[in-house]
Every structure is written in structure tokens, then in C-alpha cells.
N, C-alpha and C. Protein backbone atom coordinates (compact mmCIF):
# COMPACT_ATOMS: atom_id res chain seq x y z
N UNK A 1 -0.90 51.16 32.73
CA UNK A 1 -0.95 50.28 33.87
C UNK A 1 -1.94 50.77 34.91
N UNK A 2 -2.18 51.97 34.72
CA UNK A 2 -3.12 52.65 35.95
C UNK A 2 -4.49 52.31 35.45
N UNK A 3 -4.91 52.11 34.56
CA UNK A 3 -6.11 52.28 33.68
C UNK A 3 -6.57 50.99 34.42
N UNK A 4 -5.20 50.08 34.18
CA UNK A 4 -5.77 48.44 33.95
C UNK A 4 -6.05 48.18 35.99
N UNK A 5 -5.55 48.92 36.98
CA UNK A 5 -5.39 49.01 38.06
C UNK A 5 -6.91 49.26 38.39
N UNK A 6 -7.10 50.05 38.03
CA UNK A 6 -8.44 51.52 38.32
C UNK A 6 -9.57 50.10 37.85
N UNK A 7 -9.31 49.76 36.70
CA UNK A 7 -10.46 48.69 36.32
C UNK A 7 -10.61 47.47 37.38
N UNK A 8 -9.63 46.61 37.14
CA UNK A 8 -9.44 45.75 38.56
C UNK A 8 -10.43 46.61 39.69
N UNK A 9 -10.04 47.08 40.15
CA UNK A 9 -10.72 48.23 41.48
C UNK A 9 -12.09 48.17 41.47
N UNK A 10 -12.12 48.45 40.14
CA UNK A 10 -14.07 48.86 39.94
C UNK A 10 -14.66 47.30 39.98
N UNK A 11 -13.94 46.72 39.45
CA UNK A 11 -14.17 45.21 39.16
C UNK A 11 -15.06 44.84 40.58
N UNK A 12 -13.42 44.62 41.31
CA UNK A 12 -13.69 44.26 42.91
C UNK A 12 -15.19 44.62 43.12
N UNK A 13 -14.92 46.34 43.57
CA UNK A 13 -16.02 46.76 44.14
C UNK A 13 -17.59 46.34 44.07
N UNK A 14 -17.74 45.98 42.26
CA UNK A 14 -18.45 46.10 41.76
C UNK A 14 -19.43 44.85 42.27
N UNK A 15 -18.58 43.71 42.25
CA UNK A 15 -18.48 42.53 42.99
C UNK A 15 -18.83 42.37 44.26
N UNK A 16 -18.19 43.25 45.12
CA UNK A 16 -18.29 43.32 46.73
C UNK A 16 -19.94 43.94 46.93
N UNK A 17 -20.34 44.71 45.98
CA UNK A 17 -21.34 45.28 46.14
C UNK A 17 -22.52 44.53 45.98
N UNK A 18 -22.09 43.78 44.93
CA UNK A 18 -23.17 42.89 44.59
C UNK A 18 -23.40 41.44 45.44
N UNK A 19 -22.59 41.26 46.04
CA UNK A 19 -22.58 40.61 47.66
C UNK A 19 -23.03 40.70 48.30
N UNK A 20 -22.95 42.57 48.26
CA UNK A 20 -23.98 42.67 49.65
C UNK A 20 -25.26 42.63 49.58
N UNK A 21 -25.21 43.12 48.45
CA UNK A 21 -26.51 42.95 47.70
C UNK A 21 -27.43 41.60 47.96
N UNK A 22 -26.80 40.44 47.69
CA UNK A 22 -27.59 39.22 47.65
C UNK A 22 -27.62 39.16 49.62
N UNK A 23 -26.57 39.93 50.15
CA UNK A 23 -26.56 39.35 51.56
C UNK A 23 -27.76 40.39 52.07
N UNK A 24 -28.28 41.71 51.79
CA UNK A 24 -29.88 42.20 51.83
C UNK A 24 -30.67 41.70 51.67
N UNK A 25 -30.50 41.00 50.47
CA UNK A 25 -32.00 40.18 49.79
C UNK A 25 -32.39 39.20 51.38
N UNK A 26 -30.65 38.01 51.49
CA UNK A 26 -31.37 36.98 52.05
C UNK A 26 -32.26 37.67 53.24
N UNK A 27 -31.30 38.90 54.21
CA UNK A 27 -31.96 39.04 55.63
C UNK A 27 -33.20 39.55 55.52
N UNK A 28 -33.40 40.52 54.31
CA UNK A 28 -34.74 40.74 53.88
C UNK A 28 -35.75 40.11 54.71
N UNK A 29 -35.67 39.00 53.64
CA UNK A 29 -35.92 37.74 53.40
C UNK A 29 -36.64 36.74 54.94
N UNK A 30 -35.55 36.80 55.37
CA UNK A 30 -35.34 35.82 56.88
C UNK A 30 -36.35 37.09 57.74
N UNK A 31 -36.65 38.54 57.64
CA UNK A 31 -36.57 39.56 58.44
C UNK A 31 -38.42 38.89 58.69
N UNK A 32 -38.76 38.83 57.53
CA UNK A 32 -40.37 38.73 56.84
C UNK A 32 -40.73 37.90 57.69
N UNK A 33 -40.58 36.88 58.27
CA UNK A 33 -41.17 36.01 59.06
C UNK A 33 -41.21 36.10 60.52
N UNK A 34 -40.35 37.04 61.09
CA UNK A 34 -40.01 37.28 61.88
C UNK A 34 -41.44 38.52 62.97
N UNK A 35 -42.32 37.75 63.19
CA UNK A 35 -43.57 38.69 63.89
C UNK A 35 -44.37 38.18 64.58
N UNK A 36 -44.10 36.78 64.94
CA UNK A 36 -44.94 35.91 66.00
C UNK A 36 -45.27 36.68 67.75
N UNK A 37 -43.57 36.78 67.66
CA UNK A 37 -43.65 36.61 69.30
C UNK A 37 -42.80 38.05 70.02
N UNK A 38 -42.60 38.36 70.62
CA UNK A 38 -41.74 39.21 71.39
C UNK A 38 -40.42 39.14 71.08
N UNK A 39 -39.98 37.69 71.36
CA UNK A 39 -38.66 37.71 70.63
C UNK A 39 -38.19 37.32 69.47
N UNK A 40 -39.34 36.94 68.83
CA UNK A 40 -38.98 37.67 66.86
C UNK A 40 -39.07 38.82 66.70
N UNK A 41 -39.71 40.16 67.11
CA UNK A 41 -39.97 41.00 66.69
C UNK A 41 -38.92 41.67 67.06
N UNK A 42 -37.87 41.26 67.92
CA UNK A 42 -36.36 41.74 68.67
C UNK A 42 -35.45 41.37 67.94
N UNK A 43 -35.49 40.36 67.47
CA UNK A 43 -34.83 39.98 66.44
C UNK A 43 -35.02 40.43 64.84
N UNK A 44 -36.02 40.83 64.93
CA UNK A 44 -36.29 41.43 63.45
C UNK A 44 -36.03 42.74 63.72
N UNK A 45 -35.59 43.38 64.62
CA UNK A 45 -35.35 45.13 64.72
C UNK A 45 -34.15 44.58 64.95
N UNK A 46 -32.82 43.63 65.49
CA UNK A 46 -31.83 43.68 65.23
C UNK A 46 -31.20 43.29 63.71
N UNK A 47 -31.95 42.21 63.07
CA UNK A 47 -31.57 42.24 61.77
C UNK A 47 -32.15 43.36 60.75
N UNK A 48 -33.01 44.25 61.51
CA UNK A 48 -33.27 45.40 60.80
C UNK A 48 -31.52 46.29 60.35
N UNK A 49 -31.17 46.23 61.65
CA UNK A 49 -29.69 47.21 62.09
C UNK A 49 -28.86 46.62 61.31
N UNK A 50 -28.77 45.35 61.26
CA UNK A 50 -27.79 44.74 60.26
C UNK A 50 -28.05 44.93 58.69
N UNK A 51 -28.87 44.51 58.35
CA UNK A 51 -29.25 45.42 57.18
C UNK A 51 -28.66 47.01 56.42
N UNK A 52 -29.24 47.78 57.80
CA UNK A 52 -28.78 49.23 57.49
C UNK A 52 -27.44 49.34 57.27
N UNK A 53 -26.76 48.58 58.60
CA UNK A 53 -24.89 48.42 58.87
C UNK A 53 -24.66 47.91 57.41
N UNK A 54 -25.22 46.97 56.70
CA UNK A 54 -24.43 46.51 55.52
C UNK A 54 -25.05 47.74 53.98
N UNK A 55 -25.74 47.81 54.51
CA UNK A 55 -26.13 48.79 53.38
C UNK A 55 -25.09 50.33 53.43
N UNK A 56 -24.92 50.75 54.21
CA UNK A 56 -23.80 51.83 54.86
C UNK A 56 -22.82 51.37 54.24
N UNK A 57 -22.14 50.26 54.72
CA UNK A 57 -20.73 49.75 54.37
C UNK A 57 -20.93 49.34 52.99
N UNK A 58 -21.67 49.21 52.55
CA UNK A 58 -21.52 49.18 50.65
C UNK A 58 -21.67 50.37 50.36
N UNK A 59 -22.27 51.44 50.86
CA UNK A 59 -22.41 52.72 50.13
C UNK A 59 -20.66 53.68 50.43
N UNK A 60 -20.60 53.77 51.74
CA UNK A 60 -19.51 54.12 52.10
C UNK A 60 -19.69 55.44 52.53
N UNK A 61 -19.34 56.21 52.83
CA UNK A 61 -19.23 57.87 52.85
C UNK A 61 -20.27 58.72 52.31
N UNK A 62 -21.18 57.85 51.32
CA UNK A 62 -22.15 58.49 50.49
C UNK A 62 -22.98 58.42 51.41
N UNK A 63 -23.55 58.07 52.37
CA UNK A 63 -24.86 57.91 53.19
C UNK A 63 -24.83 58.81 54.20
């Protein structure tokens, strides 16, 4: 029963990770266009931070 627990678990994670994953890509993504003006480039150093924040919280303790 622990085996089948532990799997579930990895499952999740594995999942959650790959979430965040696509949720990097998009801000990536959105970050790239972001260099016109004063306040894109404020906005692209705050979705920089968000980025990092989600990349942290998928890694966990490892970073």
C-alpha cells in the first residue's frame, strides 16, 4: 500500500511540476515583448521575480 501511495505522490508532483513548467514557458513568453517603454521594462523585471518565485516553488529546498 505504501509503494502504491509513494507512486500517487510522484505522480502528483510530477504533474505539478510540469505546470509550472508550461506556466514558465507562457511568462517567458509574455516577458519577450515587454521593452518599449519604462513601464514594460518594470513589468518585465517584475514578471522576471515571478518566474524565479515559481521556479523555487517547483524546485523546493533544492535551490
Amino acid at each position: 500500500m505504501l509503494n502504491s501511495a509513494s507512486s500517487k505522490d510522484i505522480l502528483i508532483r510530477g504533474n505539478d511540476a510540469i505546470d509550472s513548467l508550461n506556466k514558465i514557458s507562457a511568462l517567458v513568453e509574455a516577458v519577450q515583448f515587454l521593452s518599449s517603454t519604462d513601464e514594460e521594462r518594470e513589468l518585465r523585471s517584475e514578471l522576471l521575480d515571478v518566474i524565479q518565485n515559481v521556479i523555487r516553488r517547483t524546485l523546493g529546498d533544492s535551490v
